[in-house]
C-alpha atoms as a PDB file:
ATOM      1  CA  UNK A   1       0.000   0.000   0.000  1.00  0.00           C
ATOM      2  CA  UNK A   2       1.250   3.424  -0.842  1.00  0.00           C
ATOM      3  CA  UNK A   3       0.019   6.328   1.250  1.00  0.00           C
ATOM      4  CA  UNK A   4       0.005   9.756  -0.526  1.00  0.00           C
ATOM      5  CA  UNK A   5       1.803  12.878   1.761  1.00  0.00           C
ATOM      6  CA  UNK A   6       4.063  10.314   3.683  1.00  0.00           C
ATOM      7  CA  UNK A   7       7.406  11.422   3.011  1.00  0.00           C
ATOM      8  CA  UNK A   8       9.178   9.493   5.700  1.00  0.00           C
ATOM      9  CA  UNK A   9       8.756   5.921   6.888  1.00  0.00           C
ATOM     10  CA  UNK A  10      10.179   4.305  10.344  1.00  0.00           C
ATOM     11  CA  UNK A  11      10.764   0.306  10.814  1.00  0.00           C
ATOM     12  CA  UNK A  12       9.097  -0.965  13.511  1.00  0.00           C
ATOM     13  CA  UNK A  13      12.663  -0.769  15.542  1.00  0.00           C
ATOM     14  CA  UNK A  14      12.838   3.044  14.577  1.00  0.00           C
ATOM     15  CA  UNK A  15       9.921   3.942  16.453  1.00  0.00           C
ATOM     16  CA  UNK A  16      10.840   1.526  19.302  1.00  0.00           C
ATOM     17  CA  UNK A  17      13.770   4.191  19.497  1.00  0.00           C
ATOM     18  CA  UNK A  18      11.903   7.112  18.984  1.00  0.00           C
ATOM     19  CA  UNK A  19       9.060   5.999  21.841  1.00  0.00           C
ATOM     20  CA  UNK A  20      11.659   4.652  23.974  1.00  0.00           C
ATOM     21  CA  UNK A  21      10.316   1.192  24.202  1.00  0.00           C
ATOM     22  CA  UNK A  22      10.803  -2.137  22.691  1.00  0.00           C
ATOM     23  CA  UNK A  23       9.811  -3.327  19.402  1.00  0.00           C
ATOM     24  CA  UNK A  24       7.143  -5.584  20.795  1.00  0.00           C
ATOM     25  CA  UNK A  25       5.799  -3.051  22.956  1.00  0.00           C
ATOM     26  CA  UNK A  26       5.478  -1.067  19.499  1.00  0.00           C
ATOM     27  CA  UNK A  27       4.224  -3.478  17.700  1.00  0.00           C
ATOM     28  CA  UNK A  28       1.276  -4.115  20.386  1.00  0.00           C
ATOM     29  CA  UNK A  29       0.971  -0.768  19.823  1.00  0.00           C
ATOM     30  CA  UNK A  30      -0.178  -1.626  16.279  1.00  0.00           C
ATOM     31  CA  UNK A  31      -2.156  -4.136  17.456  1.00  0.00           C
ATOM     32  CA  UNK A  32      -4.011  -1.857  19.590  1.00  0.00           C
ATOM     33  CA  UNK A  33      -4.421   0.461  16.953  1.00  0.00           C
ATOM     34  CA  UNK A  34      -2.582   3.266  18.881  1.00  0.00           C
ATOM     35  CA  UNK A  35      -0.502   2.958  15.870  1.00  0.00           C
ATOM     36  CA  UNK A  36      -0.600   1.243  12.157  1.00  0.00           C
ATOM     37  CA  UNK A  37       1.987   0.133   9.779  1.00  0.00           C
ATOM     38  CA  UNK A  38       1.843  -0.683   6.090  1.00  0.00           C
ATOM     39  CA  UNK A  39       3.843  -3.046   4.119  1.00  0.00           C
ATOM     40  CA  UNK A  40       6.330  -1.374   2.071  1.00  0.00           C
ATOM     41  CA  UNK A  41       8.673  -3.383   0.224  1.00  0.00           C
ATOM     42  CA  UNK A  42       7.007  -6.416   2.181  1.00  0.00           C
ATOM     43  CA  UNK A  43       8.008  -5.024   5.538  1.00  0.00           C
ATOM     44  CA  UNK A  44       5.938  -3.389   8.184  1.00  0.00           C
ATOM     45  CA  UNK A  45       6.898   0.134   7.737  1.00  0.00           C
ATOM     46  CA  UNK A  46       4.890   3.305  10.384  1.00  0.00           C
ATOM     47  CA  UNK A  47       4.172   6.675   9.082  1.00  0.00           C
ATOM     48  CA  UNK A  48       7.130   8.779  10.268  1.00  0.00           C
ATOM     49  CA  UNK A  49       4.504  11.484  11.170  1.00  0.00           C
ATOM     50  CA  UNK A  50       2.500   9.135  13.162  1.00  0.00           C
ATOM     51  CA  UNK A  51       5.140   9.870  16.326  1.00  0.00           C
ATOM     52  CA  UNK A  52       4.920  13.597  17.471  1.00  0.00           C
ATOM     53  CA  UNK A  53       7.042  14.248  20.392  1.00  0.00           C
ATOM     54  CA  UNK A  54       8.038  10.761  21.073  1.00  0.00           C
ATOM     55  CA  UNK A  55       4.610   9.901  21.460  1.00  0.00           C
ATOM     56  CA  UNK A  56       2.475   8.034  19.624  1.00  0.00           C
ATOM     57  CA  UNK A  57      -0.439  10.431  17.494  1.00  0.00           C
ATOM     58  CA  UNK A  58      -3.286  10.859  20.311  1.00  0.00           C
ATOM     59  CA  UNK A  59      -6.167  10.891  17.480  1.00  0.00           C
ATOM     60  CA  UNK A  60      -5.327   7.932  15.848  1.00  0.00           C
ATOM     61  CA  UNK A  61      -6.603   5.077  17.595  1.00  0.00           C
ATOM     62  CA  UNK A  62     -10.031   6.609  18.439  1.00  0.00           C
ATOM     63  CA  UNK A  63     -10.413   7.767  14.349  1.00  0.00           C
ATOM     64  CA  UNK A  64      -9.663   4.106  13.556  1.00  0.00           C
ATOM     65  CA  UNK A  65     -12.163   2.435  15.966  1.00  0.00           C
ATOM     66  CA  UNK A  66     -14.601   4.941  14.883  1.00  0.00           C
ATOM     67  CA  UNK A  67     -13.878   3.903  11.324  1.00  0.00           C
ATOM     68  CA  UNK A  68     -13.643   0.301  11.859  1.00  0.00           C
ATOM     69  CA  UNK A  69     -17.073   0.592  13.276  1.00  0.00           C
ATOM     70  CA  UNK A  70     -17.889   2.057  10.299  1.00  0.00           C
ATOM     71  CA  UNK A  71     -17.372  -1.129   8.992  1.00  0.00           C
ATOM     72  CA  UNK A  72     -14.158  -0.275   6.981  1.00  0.00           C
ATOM     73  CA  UNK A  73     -11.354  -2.693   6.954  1.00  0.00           C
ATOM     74  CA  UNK A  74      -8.280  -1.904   8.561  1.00  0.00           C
ATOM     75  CA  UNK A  75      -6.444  -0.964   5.254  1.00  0.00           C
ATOM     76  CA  UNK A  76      -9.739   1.193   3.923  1.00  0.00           C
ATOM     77  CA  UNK A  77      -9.524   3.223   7.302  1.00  0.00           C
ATOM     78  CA  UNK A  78      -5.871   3.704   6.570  1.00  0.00           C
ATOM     79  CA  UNK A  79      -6.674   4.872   2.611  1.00  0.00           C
ATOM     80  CA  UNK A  80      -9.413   7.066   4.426  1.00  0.00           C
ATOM     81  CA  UNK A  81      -7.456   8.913   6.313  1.00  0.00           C
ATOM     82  CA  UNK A  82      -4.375   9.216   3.560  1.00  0.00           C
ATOM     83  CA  UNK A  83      -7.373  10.615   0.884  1.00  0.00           C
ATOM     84  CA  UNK A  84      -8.450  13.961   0.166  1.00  0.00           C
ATOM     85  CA  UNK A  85     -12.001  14.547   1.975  1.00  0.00           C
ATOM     86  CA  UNK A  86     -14.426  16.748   0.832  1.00  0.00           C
ATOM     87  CA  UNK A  87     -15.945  17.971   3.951  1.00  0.00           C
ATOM     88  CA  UNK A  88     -12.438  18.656   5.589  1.00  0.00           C
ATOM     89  CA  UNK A  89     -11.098  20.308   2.306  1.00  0.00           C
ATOM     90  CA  UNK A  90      -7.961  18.080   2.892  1.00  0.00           C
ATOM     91  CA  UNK A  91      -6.836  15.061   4.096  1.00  0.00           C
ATOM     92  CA  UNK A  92      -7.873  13.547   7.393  1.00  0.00           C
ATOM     93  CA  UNK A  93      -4.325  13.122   8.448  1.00  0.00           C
ATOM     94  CA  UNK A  94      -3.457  16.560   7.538  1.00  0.00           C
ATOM     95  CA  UNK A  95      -6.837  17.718   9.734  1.00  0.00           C
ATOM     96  CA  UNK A  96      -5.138  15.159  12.706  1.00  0.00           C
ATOM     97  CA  UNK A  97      -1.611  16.384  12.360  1.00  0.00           C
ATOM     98  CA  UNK A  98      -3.255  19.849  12.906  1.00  0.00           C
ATOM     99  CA  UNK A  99      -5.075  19.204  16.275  1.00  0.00           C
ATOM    100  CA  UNK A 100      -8.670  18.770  14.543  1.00  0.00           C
ATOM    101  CA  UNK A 101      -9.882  15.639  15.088  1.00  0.00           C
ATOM    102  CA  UNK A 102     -13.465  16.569  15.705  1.00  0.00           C
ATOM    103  CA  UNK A 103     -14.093  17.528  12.017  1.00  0.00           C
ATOM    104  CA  UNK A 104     -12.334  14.556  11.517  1.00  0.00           C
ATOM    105  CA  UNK A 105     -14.284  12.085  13.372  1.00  0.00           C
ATOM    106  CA  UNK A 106     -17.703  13.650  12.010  1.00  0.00           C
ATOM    107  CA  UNK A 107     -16.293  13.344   8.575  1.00  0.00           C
ATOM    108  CA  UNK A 108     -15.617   9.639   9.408  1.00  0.00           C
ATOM    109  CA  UNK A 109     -19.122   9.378  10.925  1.00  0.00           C
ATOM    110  CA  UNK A 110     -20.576  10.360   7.615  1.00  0.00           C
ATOM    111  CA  UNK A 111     -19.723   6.934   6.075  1.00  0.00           C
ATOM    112  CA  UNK A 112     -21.991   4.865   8.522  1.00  0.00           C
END
């Protein structure tokens, strides 16, 4: 999967470093949707932008659940929040990155 506007990539032992915790903490992480990778070049890779501050992006996990429950597959959510939205007049992840999650999430809400 290719995500448009990611510029930067980490390995799953990157962000360990970055967080300051082990790579199966991080990948738990993933699990628990605090975070998500992709496969690039058949390897889990995270969206360098995903870690602000050495801490994981607060308004990710919640937008996922709320788009999971919209019945999206993991990798649609992911392509949701990577594509241009019409209500937001960008991308989601541009809106998150931002601080705005609440357009965000009613965006989301719009597909169930």
């Amino acid at each position: 999967m290719s995500l448009p506007g990611v510029d930067s990539w980490l390995t799953i032992d990157e962000a360990a470093e970055q967080l300051g915790i082990s790579a199966s903490k991080v990948r738990r992480l993933i699990e628990e949707h605090v975070l998500f990778s992709v496969r690039v070049d058949k390897q889990p890779m995270i969206p360098a932008h995903l870690i602000q501050n050495g801490e994981p992006l607060a308004s990710i996990r919640g937008t996922l659940f709320l788009l999971l429950d919209c019945s999206l597959t993991l990798d649609e959510a992911i392509e949701w929040i990577y594509t241009e939205n019409e209500h937001l007049g960008r991308t989601p992840i541009a809106a998150l990155l931002e601080g705005h999650k609440a357009p965000v999430r009613r965006a989301a809400q719009s597909l169930g």
